[in-house]
C-alpha atoms as a PDB file:
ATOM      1  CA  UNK A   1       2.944   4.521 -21.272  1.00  0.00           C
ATOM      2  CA  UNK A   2       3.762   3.316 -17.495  1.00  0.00           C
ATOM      3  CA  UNK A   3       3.360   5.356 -14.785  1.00  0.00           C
ATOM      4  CA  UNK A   4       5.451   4.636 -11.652  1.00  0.00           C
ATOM      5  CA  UNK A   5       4.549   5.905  -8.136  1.00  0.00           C
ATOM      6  CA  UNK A   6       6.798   5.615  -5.277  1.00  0.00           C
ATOM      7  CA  UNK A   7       5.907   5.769  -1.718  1.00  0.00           C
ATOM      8  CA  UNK A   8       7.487   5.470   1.498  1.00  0.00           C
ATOM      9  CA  UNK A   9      10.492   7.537   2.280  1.00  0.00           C
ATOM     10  CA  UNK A  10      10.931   9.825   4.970  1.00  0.00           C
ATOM     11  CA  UNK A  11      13.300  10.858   7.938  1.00  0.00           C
ATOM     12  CA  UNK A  12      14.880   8.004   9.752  1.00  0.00           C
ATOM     13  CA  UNK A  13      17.787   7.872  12.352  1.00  0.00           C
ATOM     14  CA  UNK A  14      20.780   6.136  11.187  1.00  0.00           C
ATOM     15  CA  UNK A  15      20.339   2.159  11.451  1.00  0.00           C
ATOM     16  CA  UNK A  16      17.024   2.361  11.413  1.00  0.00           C
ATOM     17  CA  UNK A  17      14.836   1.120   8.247  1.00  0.00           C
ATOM     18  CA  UNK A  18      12.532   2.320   5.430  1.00  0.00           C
ATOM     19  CA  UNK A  19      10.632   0.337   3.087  1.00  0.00           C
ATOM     20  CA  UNK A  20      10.255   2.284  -0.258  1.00  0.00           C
ATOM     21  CA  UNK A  21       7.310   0.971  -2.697  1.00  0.00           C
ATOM     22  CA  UNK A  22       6.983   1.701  -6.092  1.00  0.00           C
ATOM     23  CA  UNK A  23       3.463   0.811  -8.173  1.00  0.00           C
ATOM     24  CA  UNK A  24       3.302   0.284 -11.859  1.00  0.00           C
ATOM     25  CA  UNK A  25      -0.127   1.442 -13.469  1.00  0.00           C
ATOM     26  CA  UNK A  26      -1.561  -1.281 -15.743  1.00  0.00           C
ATOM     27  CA  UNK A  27      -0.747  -4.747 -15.399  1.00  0.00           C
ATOM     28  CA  UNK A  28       2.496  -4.921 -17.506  1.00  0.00           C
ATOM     29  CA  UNK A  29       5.346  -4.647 -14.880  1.00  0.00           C
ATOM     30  CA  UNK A  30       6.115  -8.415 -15.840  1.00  0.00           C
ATOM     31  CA  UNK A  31       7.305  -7.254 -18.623  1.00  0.00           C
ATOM     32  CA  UNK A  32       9.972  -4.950 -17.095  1.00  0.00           C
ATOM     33  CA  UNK A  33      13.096  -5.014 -15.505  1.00  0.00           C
ATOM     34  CA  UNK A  34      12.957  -2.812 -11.915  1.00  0.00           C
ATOM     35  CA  UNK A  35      15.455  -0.974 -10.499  1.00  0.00           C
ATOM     36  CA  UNK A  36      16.081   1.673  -7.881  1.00  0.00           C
ATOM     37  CA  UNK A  37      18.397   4.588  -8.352  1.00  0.00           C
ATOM     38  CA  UNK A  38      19.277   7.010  -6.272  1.00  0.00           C
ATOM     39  CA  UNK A  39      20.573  10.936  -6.289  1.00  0.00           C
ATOM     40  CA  UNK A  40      22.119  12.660  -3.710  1.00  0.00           C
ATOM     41  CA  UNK A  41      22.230  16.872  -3.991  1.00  0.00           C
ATOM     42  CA  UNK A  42      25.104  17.572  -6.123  1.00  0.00           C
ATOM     43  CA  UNK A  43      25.585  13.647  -7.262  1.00  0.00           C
ATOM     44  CA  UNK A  44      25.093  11.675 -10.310  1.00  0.00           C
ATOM     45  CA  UNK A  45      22.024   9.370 -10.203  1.00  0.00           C
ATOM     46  CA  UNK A  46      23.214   5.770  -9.704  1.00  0.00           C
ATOM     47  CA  UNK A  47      22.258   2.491  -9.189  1.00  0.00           C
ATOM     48  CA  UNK A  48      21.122   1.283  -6.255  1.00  0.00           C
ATOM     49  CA  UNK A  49      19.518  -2.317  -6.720  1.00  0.00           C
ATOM     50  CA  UNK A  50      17.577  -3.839 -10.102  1.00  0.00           C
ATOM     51  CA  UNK A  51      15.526  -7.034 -10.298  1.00  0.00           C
ATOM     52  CA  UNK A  52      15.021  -8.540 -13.643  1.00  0.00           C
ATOM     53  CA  UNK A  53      11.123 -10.029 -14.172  1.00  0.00           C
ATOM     54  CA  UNK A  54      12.580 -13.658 -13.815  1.00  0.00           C
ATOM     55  CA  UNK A  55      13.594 -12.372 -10.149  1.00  0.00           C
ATOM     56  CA  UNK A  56      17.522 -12.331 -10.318  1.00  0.00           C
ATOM     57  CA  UNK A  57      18.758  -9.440  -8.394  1.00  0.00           C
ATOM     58  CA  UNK A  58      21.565  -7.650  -7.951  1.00  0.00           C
ATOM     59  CA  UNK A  59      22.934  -4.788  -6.140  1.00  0.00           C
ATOM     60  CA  UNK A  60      25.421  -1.815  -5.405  1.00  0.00           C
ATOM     61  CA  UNK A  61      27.960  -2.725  -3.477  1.00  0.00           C
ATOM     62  CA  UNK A  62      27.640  -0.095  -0.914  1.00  0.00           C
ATOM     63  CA  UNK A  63      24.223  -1.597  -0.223  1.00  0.00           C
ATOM     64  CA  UNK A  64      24.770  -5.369  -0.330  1.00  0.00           C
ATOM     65  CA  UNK A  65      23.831  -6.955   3.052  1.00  0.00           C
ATOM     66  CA  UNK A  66      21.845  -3.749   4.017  1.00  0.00           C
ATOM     67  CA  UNK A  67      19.393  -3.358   1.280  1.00  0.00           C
ATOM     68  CA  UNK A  68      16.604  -6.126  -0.558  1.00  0.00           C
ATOM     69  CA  UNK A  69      15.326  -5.733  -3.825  1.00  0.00           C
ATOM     70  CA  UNK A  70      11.733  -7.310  -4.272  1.00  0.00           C
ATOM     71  CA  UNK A  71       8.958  -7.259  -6.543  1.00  0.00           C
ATOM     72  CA  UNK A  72       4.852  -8.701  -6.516  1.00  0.00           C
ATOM     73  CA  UNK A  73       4.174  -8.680  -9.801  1.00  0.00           C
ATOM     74  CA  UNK A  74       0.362  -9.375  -9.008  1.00  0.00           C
ATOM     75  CA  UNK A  75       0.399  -5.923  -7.651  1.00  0.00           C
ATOM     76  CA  UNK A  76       2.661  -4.383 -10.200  1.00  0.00           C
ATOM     77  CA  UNK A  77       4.691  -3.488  -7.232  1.00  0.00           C
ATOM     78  CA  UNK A  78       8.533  -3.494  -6.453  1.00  0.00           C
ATOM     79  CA  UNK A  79      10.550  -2.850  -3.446  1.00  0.00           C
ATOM     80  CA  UNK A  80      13.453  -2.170  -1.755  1.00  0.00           C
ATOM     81  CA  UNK A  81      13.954  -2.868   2.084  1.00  0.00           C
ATOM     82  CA  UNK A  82      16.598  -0.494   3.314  1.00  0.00           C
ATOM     83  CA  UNK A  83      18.005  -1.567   6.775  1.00  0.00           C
ATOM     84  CA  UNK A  84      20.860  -0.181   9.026  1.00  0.00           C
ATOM     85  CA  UNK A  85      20.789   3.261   7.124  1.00  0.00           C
ATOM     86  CA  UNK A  86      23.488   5.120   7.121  1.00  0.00           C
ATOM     87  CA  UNK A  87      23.594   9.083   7.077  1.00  0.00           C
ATOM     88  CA  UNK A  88      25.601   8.135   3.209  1.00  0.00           C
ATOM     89  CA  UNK A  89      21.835   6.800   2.340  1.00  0.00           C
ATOM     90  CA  UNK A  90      20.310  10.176   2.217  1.00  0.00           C
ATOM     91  CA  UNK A  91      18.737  10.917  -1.470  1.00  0.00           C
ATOM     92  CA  UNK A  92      16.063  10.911  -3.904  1.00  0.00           C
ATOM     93  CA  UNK A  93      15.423   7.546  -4.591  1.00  0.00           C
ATOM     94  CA  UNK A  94      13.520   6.599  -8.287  1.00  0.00           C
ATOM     95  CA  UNK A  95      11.953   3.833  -9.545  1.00  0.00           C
ATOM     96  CA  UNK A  96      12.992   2.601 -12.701  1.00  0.00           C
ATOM     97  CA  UNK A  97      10.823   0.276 -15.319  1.00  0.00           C
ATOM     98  CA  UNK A  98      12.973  -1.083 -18.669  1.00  0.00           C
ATOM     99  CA  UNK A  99      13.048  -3.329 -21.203  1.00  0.00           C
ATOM    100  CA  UNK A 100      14.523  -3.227 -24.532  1.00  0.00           C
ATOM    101  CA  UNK A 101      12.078  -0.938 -26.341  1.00  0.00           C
ATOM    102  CA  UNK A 102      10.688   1.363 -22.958  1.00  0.00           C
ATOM    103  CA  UNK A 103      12.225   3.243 -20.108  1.00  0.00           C
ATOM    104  CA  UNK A 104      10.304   4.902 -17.599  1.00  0.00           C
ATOM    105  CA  UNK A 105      11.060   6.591 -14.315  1.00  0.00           C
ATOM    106  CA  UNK A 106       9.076   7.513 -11.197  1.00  0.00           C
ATOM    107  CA  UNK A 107       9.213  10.808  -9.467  1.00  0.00           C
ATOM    108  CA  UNK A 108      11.276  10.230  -6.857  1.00  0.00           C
ATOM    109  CA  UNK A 109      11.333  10.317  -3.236  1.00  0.00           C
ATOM    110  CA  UNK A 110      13.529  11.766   0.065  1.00  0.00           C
ATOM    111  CA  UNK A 111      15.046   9.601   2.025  1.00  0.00           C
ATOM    112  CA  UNK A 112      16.948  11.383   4.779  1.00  0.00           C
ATOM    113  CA  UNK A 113      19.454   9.438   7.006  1.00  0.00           C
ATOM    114  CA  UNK A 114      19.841  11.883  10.217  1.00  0.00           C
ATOM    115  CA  UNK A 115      19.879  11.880  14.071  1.00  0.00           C
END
């Protein structure tokens, strides 16, 4: 069983920037794919960014440009960068650990995109 925490949303004016941080408990999140997802009230939860464990990424394309996917596997971290946020960005973002036989999921956290 993996555990993921995430950790660092919060209020931010649009264009401003959040980093989000997710930690894996144990020392197996090499063996995962990582991806963020995001919810917005009244929304289906989709993909926002994933990062496989050989380090390709790829992202959503409302995000491309704005947003960087990144993980330290020595601290069985990921993150995601999220720059010039838009009010569009607000959500609960999750953390999302996979590979062919698991799939685990984080509890969440706000981000709210507001002046």
């Amino acid at each position: 069983q993996v555990q993921l925490v995430e950790s660092g949303g919060g209020l931010v004016q649009p264009g401003g920037s959040l980093r989000l941080s997710c930690e894996a408990s144990g020392n197996v999140m090499s063996m995962y794919e990582m991806r963020w997802y995001r919810q917005a009230p009244g929304k289906s939860r989709d993909g926002v960014a994933f990062i496989t464990s050989g380090g390709t990424t790829n992202y959503a394309e409302s995000v491309k440009g704005r947003f960087d996917i990144s993980r330290d596997n020595a601290k069985n971290t990921v993150y995601l960068q999220m720059n010039s946020l838009r009010p569009e960005d607000t959500a609960v973002y999750y953390c999302n650990a996979r590979n062919a036989r698991d799939n685990y999921w984080g509890q969440g956290t706000q981000v709210t995109v507001s002046s």
